[in-house]
C-alpha atoms as a PDB file:
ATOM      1  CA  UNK A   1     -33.046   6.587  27.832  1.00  0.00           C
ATOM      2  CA  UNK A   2     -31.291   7.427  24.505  1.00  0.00           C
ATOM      3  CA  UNK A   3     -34.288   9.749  23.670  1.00  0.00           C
ATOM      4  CA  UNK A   4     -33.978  11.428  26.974  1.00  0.00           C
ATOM      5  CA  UNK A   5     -30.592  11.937  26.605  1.00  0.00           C
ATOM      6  CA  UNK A   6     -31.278  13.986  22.664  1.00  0.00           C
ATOM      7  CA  UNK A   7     -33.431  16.517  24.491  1.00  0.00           C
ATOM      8  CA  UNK A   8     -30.830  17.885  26.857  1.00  0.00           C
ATOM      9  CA  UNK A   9     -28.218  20.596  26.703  1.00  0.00           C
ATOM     10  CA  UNK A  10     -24.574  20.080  25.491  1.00  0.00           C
ATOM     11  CA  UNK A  11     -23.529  21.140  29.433  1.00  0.00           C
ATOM     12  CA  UNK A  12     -26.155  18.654  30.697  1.00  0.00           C
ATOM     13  CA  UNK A  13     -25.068  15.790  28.516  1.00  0.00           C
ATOM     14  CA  UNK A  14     -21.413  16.772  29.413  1.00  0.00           C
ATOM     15  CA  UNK A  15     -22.426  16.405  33.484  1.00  0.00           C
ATOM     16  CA  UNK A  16     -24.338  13.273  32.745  1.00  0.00           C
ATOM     17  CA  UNK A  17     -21.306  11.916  31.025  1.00  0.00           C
ATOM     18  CA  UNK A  18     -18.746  12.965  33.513  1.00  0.00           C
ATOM     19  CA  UNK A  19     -21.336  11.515  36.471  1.00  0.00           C
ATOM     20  CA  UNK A  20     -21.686   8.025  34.897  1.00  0.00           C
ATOM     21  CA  UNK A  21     -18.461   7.349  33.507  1.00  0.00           C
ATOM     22  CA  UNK A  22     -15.825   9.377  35.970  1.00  0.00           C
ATOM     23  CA  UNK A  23     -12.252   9.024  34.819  1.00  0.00           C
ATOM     24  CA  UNK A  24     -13.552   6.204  32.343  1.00  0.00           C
ATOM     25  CA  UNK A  25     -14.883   9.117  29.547  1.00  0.00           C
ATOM     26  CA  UNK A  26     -12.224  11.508  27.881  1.00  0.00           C
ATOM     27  CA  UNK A  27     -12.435  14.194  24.737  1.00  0.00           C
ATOM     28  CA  UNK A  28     -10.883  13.517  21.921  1.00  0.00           C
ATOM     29  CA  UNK A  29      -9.799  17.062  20.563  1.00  0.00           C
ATOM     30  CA  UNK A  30      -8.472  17.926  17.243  1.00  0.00           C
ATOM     31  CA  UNK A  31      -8.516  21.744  18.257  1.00  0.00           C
ATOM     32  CA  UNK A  32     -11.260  22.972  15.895  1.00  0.00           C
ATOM     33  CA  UNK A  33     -13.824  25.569  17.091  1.00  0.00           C
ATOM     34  CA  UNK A  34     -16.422  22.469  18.264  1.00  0.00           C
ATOM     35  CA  UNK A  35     -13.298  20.974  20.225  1.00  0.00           C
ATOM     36  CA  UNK A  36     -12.315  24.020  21.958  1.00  0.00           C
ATOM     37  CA  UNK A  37     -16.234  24.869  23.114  1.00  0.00           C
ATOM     38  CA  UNK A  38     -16.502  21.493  24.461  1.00  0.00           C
ATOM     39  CA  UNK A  39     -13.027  21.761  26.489  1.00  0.00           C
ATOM     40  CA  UNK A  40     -14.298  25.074  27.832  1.00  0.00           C
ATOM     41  CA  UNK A  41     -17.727  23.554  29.000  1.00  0.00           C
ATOM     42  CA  UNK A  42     -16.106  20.201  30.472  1.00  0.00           C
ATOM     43  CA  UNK A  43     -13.776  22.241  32.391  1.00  0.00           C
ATOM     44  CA  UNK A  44     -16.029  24.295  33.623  1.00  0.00           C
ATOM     45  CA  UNK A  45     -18.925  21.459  34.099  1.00  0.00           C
ATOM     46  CA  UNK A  46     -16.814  19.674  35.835  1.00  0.00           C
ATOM     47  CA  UNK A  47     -15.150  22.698  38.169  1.00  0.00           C
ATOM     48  CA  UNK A  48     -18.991  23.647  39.161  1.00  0.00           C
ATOM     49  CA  UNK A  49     -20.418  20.390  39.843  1.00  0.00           C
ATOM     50  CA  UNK A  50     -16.820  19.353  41.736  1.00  0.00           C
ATOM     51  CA  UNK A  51     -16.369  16.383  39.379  1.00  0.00           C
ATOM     52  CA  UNK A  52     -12.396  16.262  39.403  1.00  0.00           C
ATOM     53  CA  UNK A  53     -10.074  16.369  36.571  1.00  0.00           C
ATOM     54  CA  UNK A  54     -11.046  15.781  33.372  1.00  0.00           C
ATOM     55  CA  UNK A  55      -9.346  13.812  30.550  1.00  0.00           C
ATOM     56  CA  UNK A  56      -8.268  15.465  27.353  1.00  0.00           C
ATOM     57  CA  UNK A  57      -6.358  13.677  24.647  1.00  0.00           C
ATOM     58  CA  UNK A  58      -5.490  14.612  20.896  1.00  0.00           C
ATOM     59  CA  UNK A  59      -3.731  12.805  18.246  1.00  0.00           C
ATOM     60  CA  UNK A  60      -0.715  14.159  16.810  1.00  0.00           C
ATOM     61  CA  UNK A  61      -0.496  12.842  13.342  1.00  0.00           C
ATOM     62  CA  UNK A  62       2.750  14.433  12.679  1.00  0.00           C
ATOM     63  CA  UNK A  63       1.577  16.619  10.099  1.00  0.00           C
ATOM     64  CA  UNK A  64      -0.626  19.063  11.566  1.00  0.00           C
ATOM     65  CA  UNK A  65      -0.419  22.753  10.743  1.00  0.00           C
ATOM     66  CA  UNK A  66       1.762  24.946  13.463  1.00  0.00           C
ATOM     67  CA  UNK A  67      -1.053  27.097  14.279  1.00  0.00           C
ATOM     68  CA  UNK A  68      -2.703  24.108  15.903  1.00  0.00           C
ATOM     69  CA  UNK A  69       0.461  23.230  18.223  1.00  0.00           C
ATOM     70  CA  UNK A  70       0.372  27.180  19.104  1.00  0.00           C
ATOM     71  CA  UNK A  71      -3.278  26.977  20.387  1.00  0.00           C
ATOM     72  CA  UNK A  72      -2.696  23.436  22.481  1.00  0.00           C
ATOM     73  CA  UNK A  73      -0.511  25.515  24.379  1.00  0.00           C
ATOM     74  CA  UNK A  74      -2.838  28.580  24.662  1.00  0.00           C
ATOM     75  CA  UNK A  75      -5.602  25.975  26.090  1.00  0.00           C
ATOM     76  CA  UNK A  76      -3.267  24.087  28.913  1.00  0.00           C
ATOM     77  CA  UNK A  77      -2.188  27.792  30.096  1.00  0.00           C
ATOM     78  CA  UNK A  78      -5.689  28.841  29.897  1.00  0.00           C
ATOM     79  CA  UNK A  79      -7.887  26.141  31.167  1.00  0.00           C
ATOM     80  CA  UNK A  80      -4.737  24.222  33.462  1.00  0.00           C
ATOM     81  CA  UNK A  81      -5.214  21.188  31.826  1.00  0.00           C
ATOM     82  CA  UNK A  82      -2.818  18.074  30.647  1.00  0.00           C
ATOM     83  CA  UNK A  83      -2.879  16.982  27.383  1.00  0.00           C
ATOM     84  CA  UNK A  84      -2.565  13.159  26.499  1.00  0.00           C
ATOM     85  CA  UNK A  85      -0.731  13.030  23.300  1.00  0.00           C
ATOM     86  CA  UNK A  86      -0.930  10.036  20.939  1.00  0.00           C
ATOM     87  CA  UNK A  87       1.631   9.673  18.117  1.00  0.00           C
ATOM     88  CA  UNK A  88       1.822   6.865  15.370  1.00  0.00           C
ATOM     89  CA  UNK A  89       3.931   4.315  15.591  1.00  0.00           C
ATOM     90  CA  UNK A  90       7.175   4.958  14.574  1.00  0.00           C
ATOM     91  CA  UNK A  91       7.456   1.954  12.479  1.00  0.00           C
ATOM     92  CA  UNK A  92       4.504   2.182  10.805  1.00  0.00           C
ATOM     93  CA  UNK A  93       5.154   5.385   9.706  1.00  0.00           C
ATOM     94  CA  UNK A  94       8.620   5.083   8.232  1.00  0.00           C
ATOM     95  CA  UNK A  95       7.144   1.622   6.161  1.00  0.00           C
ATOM     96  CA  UNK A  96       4.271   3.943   4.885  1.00  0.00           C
ATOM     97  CA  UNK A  97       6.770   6.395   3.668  1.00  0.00           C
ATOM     98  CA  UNK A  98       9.018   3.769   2.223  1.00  0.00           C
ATOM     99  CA  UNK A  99       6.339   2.197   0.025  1.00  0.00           C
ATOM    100  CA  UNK A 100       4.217   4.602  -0.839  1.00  0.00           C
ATOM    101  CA  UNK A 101       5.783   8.469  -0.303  1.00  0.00           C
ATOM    102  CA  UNK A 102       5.248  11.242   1.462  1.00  0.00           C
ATOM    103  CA  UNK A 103       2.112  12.427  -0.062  1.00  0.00           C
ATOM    104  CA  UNK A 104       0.615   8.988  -0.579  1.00  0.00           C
ATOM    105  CA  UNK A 105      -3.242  10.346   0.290  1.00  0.00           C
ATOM    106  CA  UNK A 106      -3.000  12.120  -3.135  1.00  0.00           C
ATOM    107  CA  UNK A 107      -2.999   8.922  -5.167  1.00  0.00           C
ATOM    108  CA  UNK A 108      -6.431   7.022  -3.897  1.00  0.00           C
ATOM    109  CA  UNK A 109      -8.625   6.618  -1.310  1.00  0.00           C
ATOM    110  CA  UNK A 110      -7.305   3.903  -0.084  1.00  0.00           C
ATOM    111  CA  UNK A 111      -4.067   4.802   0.271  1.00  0.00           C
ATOM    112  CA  UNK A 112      -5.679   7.737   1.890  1.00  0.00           C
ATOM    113  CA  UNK A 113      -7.037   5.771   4.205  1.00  0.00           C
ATOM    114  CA  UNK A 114      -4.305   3.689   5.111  1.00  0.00           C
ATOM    115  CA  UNK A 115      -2.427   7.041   6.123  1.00  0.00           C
ATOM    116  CA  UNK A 116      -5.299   8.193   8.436  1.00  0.00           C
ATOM    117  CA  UNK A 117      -5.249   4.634   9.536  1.00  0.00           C
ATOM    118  CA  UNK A 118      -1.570   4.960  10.501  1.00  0.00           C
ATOM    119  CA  UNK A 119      -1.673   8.472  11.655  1.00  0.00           C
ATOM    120  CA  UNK A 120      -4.977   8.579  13.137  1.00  0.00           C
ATOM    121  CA  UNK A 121      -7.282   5.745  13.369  1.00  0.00           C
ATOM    122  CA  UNK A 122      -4.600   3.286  15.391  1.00  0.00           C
ATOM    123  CA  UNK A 123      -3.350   5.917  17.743  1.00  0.00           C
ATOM    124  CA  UNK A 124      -7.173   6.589  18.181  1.00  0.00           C
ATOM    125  CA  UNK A 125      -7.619   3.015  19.743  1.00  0.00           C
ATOM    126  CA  UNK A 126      -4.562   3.453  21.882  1.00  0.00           C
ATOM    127  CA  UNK A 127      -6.195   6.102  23.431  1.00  0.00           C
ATOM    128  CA  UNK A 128      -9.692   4.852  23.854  1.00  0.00           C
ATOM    129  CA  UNK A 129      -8.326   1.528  25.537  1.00  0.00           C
ATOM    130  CA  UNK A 130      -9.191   1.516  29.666  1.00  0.00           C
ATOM    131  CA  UNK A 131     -12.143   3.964  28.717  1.00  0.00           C
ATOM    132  CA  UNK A 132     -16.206   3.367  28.502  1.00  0.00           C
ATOM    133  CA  UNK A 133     -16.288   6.591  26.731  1.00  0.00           C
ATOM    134  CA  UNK A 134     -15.398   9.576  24.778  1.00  0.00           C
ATOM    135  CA  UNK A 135     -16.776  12.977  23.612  1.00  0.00           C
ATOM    136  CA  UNK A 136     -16.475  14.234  20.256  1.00  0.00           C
ATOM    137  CA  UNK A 137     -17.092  17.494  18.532  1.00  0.00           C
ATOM    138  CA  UNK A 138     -19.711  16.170  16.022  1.00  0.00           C
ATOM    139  CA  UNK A 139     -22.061  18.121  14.765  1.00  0.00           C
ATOM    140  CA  UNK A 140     -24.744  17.365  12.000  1.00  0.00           C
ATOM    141  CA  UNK A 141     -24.876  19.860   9.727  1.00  0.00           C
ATOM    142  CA  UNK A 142     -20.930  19.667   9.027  1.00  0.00           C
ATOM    143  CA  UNK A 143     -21.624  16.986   6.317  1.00  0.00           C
ATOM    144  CA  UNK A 144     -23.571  14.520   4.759  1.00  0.00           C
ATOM    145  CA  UNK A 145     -21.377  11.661   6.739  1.00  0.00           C
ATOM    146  CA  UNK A 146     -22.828  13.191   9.914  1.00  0.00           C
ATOM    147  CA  UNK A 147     -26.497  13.919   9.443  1.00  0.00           C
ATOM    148  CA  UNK A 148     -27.632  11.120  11.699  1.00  0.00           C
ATOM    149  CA  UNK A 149     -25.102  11.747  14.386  1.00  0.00           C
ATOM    150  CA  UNK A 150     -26.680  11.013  17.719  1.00  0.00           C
ATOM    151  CA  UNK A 151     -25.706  13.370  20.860  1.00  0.00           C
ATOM    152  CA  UNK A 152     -25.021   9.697  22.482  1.00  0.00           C
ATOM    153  CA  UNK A 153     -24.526   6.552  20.737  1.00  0.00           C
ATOM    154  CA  UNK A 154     -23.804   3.306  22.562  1.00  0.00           C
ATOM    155  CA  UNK A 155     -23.120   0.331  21.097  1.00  0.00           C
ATOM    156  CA  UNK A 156     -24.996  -1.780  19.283  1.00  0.00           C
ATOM    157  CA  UNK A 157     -23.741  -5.039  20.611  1.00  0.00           C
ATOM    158  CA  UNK A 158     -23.513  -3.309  24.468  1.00  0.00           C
ATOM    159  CA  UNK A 159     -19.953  -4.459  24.482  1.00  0.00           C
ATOM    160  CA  UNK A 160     -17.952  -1.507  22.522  1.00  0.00           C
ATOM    161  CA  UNK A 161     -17.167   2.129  23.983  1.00  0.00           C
ATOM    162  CA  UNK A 162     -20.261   4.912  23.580  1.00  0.00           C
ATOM    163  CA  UNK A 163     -19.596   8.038  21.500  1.00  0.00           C
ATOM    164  CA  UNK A 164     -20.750  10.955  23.192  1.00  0.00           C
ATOM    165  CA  UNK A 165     -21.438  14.166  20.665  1.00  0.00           C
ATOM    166  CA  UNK A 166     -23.156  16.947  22.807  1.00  0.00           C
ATOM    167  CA  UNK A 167     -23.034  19.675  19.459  1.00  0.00           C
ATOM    168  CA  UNK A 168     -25.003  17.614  17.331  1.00  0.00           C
ATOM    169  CA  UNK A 169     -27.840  19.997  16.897  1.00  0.00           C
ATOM    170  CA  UNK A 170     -25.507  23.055  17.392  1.00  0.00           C
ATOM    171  CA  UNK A 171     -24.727  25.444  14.290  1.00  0.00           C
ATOM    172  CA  UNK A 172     -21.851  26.649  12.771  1.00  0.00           C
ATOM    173  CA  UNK A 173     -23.380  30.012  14.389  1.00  0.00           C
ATOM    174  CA  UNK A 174     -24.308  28.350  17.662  1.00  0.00           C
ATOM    175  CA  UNK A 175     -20.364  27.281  17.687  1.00  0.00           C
ATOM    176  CA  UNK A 176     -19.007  30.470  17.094  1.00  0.00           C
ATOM    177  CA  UNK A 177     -21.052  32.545  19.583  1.00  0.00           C
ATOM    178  CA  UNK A 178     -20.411  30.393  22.377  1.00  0.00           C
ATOM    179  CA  UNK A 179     -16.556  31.118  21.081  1.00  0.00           C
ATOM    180  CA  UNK A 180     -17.037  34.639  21.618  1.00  0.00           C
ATOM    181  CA  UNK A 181     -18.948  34.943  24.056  1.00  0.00           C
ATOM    182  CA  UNK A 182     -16.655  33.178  26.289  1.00  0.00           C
ATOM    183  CA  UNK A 183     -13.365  34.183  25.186  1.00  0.00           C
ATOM    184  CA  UNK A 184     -12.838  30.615  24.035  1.00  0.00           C
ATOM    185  CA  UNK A 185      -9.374  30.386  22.406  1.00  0.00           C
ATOM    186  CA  UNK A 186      -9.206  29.198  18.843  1.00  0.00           C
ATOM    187  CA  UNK A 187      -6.811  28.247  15.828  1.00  0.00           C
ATOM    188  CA  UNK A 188      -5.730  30.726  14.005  1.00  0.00           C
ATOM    189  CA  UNK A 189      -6.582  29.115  10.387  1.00  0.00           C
ATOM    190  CA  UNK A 190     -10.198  29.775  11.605  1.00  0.00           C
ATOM    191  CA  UNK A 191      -9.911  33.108  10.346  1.00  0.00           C
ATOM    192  CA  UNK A 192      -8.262  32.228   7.029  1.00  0.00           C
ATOM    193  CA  UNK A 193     -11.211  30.905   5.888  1.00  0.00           C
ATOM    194  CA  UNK A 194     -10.471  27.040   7.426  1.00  0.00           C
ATOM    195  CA  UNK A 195     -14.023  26.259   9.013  1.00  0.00           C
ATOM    196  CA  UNK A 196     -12.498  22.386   9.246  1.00  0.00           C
ATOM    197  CA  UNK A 197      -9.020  21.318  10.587  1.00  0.00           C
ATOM    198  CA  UNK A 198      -6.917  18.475  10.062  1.00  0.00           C
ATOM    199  CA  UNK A 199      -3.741  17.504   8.572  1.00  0.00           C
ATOM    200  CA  UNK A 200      -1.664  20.419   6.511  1.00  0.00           C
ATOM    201  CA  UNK A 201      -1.890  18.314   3.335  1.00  0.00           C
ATOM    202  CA  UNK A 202      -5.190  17.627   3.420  1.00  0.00           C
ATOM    203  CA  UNK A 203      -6.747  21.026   4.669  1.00  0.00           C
ATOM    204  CA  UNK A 204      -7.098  23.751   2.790  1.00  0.00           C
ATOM    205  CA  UNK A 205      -9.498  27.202   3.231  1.00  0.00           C
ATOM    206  CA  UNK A 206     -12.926  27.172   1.392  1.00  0.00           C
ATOM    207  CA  UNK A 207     -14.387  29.827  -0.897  1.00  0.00           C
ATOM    208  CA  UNK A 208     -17.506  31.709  -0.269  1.00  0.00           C
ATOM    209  CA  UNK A 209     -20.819  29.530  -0.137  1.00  0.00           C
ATOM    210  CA  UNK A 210     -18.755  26.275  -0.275  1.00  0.00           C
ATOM    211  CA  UNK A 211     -19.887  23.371   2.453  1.00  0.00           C
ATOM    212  CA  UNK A 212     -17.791  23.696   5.295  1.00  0.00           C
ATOM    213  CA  UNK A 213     -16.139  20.545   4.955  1.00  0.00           C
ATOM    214  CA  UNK A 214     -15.162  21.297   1.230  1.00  0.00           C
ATOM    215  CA  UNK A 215     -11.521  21.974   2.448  1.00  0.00           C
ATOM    216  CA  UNK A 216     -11.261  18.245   4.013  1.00  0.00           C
ATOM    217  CA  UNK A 217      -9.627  15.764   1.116  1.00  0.00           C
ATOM    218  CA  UNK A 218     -10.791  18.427  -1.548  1.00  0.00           C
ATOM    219  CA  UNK A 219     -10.112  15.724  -4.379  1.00  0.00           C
ATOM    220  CA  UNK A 220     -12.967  13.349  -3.182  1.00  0.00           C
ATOM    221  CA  UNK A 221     -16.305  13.187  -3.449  1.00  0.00           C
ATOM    222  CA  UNK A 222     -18.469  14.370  -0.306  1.00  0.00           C
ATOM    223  CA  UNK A 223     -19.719  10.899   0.738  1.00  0.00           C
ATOM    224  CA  UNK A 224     -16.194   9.429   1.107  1.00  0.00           C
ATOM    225  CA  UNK A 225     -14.636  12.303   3.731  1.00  0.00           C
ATOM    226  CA  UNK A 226     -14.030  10.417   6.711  1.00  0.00           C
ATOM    227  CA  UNK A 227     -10.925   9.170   8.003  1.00  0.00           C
ATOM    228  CA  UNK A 228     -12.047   5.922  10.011  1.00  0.00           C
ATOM    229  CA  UNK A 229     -11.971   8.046  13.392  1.00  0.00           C
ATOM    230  CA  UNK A 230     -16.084   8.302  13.453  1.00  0.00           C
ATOM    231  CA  UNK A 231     -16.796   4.941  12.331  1.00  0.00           C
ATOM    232  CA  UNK A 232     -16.562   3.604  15.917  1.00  0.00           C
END
């Protein structure tokens, strides 16, 4: 089945998702250009094949650059979609901040880590709980993490939720002229030379000829530039 499943198009793995799991699947969506193609094709997937509404939800880490809160707006006008909208816990943040700073990621990894654990990784399981499923923007050239990303993953014990990537053969090229060609609204930072989007503090534009995910946590080394959102 899983082998099946790698030989189809991103639209066709997109109906089969929205077919088997109904209001069980939802895509996660940090607004970069592989987020916004894949709300335009589930809205549209699931307008043609009269397949409902379809669940969108970000995570709002609290730090995230103002040209990403301009676009969610462009996409609900657009598209007529609701966003779900997971925060950190209050708590949890103000502890962080207490103990460690404000710009704690700079010091280590693992305080690193613990920040896209509070900001991102436990609002992340908020949002996946009641669901069998979500879709992600993976794609496996963006970094060496990612090269063995499958366009659907279930678990390995059959009990956890199944990761659905339908761009994981897609190109930064393949991304882009789907962008255009549809009118696909994107961030703005896109054009500034930010190929990858995340946090303000830890995104910054890339040179010429540098990996697209250079501008992610700049001050690590390649292997290490995850936040704990893809390790489920």
């Amino acid at each position: 089945m899983t082998e099946d499943l790698e030989q189809k198009t991103p639209q066709e793995i997109i109906k089969w998702a929205l077919e088997k799991y109904q209001n069980k699947v939802a895509l996660a969506s940090s607004f970069g250009a592989e987020d916004v193609v894949l709300i335009d094709m589930l809205v549209k997937v699931a307008k043609e094949n009269d397949l409902g509404d379809v669940e969108i939800f970000t995570l709002d880490t609290g730090r995230l650059p103002e040209e990403t809160y301009k676009l969610m707006d462009k996409i609900r006008e657009k598209y007529g979609v609701n966003l779900e909208v997971y925060f950190p816990d209050t708590k949890a943040v103000e502890d962080m901040v207490y103990e460690h700073g404000f710009n704690l990621f700079y010091k280590s990894i693992d305080l690193r880590k613990l920040c896209c654990k509070v900001r991102k990784v436990d609002p992340l399981n908020r949002a996946l709980k009641g669901l069998d499923a979500w879709i992600c923007g993976l794609r496996k050239e963006q970094s060496v993490t990612r090269s063995e990303v499958k366009k659907v993953e279930f678990p390995k014990d059959g009990k956890g939720i199944v990761k659905i990537n339908p761009l994981t053969d897609w190109t930064e090229k393949d991304v882009w002229n789907y962008i255009k060609r549809n009118d696909v609204p994107y961030n703005e930072l896109h054009d500034k030379n930010y190929p990858s989007l995340g946090c303000g503090p830890c995104t910054r534009s890339i040179k010429p000829g540098e990996d697209v995910r250079a501008g992610r946590w700049w001050w690590e080394s390649p292997n290490k530039k995850e936040c704990g959102l893809h390790s489920k």
